[in-house]
C-alpha atoms as a PDB file:
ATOM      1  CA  UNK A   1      12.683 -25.084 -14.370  1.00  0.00           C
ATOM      2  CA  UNK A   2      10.640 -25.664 -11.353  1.00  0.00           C
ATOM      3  CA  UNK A   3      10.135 -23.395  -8.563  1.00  0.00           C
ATOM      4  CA  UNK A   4      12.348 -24.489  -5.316  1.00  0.00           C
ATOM      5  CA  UNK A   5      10.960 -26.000  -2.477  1.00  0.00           C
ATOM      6  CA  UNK A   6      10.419 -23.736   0.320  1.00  0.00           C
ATOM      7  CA  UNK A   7      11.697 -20.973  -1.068  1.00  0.00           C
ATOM      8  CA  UNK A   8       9.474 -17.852  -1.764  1.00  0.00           C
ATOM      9  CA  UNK A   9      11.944 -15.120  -2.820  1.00  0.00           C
ATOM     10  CA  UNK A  10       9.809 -13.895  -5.264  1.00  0.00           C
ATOM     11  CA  UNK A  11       7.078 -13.295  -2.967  1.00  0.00           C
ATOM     12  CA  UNK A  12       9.461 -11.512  -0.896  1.00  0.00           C
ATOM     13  CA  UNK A  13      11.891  -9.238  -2.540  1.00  0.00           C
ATOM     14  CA  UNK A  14      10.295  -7.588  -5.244  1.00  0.00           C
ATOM     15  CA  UNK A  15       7.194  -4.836  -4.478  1.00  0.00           C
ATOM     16  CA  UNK A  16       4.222  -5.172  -6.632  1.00  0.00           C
ATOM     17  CA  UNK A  17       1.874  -2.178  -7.402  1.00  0.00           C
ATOM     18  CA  UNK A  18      -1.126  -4.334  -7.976  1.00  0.00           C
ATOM     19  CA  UNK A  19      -3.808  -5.207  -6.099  1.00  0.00           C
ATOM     20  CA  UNK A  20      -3.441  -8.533  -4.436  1.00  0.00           C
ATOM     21  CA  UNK A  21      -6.114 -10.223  -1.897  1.00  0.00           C
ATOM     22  CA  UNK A  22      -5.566  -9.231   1.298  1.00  0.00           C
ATOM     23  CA  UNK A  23      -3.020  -6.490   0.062  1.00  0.00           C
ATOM     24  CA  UNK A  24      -5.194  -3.713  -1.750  1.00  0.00           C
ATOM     25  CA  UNK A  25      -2.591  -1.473  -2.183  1.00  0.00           C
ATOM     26  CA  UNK A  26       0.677  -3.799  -3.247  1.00  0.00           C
ATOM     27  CA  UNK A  27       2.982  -5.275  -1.826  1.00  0.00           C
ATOM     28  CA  UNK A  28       6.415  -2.879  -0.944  1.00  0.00           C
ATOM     29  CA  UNK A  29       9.656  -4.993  -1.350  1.00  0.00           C
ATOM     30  CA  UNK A  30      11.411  -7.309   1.114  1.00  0.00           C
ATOM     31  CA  UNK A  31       7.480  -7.901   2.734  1.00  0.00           C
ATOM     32  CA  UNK A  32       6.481 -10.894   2.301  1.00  0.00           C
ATOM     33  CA  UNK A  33       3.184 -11.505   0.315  1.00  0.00           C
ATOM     34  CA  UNK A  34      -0.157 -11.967   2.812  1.00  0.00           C
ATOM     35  CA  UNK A  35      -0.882 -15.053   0.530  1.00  0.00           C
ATOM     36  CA  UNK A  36       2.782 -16.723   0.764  1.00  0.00           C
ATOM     37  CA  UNK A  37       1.866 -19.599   3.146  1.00  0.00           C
ATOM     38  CA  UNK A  38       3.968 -21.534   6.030  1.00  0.00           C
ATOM     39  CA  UNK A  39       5.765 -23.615   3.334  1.00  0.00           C
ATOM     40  CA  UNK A  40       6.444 -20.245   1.409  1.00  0.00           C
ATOM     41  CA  UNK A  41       4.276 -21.446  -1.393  1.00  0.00           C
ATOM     42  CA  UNK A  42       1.346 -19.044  -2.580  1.00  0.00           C
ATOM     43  CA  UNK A  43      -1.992 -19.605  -1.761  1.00  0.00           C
ATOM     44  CA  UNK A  44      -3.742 -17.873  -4.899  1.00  0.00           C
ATOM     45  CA  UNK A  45      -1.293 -19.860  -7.738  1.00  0.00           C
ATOM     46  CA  UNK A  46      -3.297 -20.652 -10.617  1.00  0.00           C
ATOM     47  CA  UNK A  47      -6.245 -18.600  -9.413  1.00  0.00           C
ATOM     48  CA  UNK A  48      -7.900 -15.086 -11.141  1.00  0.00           C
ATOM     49  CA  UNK A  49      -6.650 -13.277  -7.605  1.00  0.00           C
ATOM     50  CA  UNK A  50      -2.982 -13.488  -8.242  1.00  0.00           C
ATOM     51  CA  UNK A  51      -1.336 -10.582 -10.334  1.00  0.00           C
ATOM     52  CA  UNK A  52      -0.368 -10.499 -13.367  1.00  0.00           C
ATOM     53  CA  UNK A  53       3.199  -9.383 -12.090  1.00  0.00           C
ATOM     54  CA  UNK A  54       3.331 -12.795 -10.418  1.00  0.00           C
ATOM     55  CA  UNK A  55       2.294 -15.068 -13.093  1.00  0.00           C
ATOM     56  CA  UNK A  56       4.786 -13.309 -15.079  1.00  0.00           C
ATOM     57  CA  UNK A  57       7.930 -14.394 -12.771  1.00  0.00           C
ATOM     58  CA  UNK A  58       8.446 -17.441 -14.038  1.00  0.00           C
ATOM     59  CA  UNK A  59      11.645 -19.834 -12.455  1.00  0.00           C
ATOM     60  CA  UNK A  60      15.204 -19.398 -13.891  1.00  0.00           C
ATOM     61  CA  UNK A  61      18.464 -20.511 -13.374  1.00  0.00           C
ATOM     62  CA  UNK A  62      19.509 -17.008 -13.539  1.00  0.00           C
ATOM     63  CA  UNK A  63      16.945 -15.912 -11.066  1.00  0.00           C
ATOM     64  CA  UNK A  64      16.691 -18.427  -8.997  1.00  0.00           C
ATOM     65  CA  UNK A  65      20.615 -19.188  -8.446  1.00  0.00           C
ATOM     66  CA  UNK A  66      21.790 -22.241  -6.503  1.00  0.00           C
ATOM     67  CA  UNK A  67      19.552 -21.613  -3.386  1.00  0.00           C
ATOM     68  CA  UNK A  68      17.385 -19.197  -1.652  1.00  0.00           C
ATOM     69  CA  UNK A  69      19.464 -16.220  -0.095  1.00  0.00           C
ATOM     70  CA  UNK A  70      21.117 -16.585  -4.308  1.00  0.00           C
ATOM     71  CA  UNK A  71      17.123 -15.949  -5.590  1.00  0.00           C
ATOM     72  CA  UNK A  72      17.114 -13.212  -2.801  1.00  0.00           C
ATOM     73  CA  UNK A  73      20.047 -11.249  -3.658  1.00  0.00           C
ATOM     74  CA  UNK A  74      19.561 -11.540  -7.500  1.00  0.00           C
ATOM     75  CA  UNK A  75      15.562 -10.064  -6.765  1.00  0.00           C
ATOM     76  CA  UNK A  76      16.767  -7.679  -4.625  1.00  0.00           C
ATOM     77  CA  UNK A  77      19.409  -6.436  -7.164  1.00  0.00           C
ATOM     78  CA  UNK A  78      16.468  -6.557  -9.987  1.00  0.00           C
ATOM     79  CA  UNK A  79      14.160  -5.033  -7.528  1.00  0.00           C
ATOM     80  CA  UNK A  80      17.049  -2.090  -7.084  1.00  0.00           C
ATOM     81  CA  UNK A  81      17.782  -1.536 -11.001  1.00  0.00           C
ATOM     82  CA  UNK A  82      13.691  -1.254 -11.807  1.00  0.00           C
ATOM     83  CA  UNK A  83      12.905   1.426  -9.020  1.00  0.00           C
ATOM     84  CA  UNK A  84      12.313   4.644  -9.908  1.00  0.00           C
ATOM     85  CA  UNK A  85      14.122   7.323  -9.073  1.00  0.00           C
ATOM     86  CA  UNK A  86      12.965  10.009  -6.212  1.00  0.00           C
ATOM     87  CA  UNK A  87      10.911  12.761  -7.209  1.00  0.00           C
ATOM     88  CA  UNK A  88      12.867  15.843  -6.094  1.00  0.00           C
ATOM     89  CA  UNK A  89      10.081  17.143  -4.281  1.00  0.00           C
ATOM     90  CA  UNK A  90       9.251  13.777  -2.825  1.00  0.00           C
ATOM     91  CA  UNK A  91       8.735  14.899   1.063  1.00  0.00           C
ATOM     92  CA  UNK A  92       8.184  18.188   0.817  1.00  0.00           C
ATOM     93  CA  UNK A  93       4.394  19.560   1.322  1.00  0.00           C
ATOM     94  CA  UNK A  94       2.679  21.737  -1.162  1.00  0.00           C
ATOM     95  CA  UNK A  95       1.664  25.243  -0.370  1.00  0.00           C
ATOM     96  CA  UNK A  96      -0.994  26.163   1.130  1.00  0.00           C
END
Protein backbone atom coordinates (compact mmCIF):
# COMPACT_ATOMS: atom_id res chain seq x y z
CA UNK A 1 0.00 0.00 0.00
CA UNK A 2 0.87 3.50 -0.76
CA UNK A 3 0.70 6.35 1.49
CA UNK A 4 -2.56 8.68 0.72
CA UNK A 5 -2.36 11.79 -0.88
CA UNK A 6 -2.49 14.65 1.35
CA UNK A 7 -2.91 12.98 4.22
CA UNK A 8 -0.23 13.11 7.04
CA UNK A 9 -1.88 11.36 10.03
CA UNK A 10 1.06 9.77 10.94
CA UNK A 11 2.95 12.84 11.26
CA UNK A 12 0.25 14.06 13.35
CA UNK A 13 -1.23 11.77 15.87
CA UNK A 14 1.34 9.76 17.26
CA UNK A 15 4.33 11.55 19.64
CA UNK A 16 7.78 10.47 18.91
CA UNK A 17 10.59 10.57 21.59
CA UNK A 18 13.33 10.96 19.09
CA UNK A 19 15.14 13.59 17.94
CA UNK A 20 13.86 14.97 14.71
CA UNK A 21 15.34 18.21 12.77
CA UNK A 22 13.90 21.07 13.88
CA UNK A 23 12.24 19.13 16.88
CA UNK A 24 15.20 18.18 19.34
CA UNK A 25 13.16 16.97 21.86
CA UNK A 26 10.17 14.85 19.92
CA UNK A 27 7.37 15.42 18.76
CA UNK A 28 4.14 15.19 21.56
CA UNK A 29 0.99 13.70 19.84
CA UNK A 30 -1.74 15.42 17.79
CA UNK A 31 1.35 18.21 16.77
CA UNK A 32 2.08 18.07 13.67
CA UNK A 33 5.75 17.25 12.64
CA UNK A 34 8.01 20.69 11.83
CA UNK A 35 9.07 18.70 8.64
CA UNK A 36 5.36 17.70 7.42
CA UNK A 37 5.10 20.19 4.50
CA UNK A 38 1.97 22.19 2.88
CA UNK A 39 0.91 19.02 0.98
CA UNK A 40 1.30 17.05 4.37
CA UNK A 41 4.10 15.08 2.87
CA UNK A 42 7.52 14.96 4.88
CA UNK A 43 10.32 16.80 3.94
CA UNK A 44 13.19 14.44 5.40
CA UNK A 45 11.58 10.92 3.66
CA UNK A 46 14.30 8.83 2.58
CA UNK A 47 16.92 10.97 4.29
CA UNK A 48 19.45 9.95 7.55
CA UNK A 49 17.34 12.92 9.56
CA UNK A 50 14.08 11.12 9.77
CA UNK A 51 13.56 8.67 12.81
CA UNK A 52 13.64 5.49 12.95
CA UNK A 53 10.02 5.56 14.51
CA UNK A 54 8.94 7.03 11.17
CA UNK A 55 10.52 4.79 8.74
CA UNK A 56 9.03 2.14 10.74
CA UNK A 57 5.20 3.28 10.08
CA UNK A 58 4.77 1.85 7.09
CA UNK A 59 0.97 2.26 5.13
CA UNK A 60 -1.85 -0.25 5.95
CA UNK A 61 -5.21 -0.84 5.24
CA UNK A 62 -5.72 -1.27 8.84
CA UNK A 63 -3.99 1.93 9.67
CA UNK A 64 -4.72 3.91 7.19
CA UNK A 65 -8.67 3.14 6.91
CA UNK A 66 -10.77 4.54 4.05
CA UNK A 67 -9.60 8.22 4.47
CA UNK A 68 -7.85 10.62 6.65
CA UNK A 69 -9.95 11.47 9.88
CA UNK A 70 -10.18 6.95 9.63
CA UNK A 71 -5.94 7.05 9.76
CA UNK A 72 -6.51 9.74 12.53
CA UNK A 73 -8.75 8.02 14.81
CA UNK A 74 -7.08 4.54 14.39
CA UNK A 75 -3.40 6.56 15.40
CA UNK A 76 -4.94 8.24 17.95
CA UNK A 77 -6.45 5.01 19.45
CA UNK A 78 -2.78 3.29 18.93
CA UNK A 79 -1.24 6.40 20.21
CA UNK A 80 -3.74 5.94 23.49
CA UNK A 81 -3.09 2.01 24.05
CA UNK A 82 1.04 2.58 23.83
CA UNK A 83 1.19 5.53 26.45
CA UNK A 84 2.41 4.95 29.55
CA UNK A 85 0.76 5.20 32.44
CA UNK A 86 1.24 8.34 35.03
CA UNK A 87 3.81 8.12 37.50
CA UNK A 88 1.98 8.60 40.81
CA UNK A 89 4.16 11.25 41.81
CA UNK A 90 4.06 12.82 38.40
CA UNK A 91 3.42 16.69 39.52
CA UNK A 92 4.40 16.71 42.72
CA UNK A 93 7.96 18.44 43.64
CA UNK A 94 10.63 16.70 45.55
CA UNK A 95 11.74 17.85 48.93
CA UNK A 96 13.86 20.15 49.55
Amino acid sequence: MKCRDACGACCIAPSITSAIPGMPDGKPANVPCVQLDQDMRCKIFGQAGRPAFCAGLQPSAEMCGDDRSQAIAWLTRLEALTAPAPRADAGRLAPK
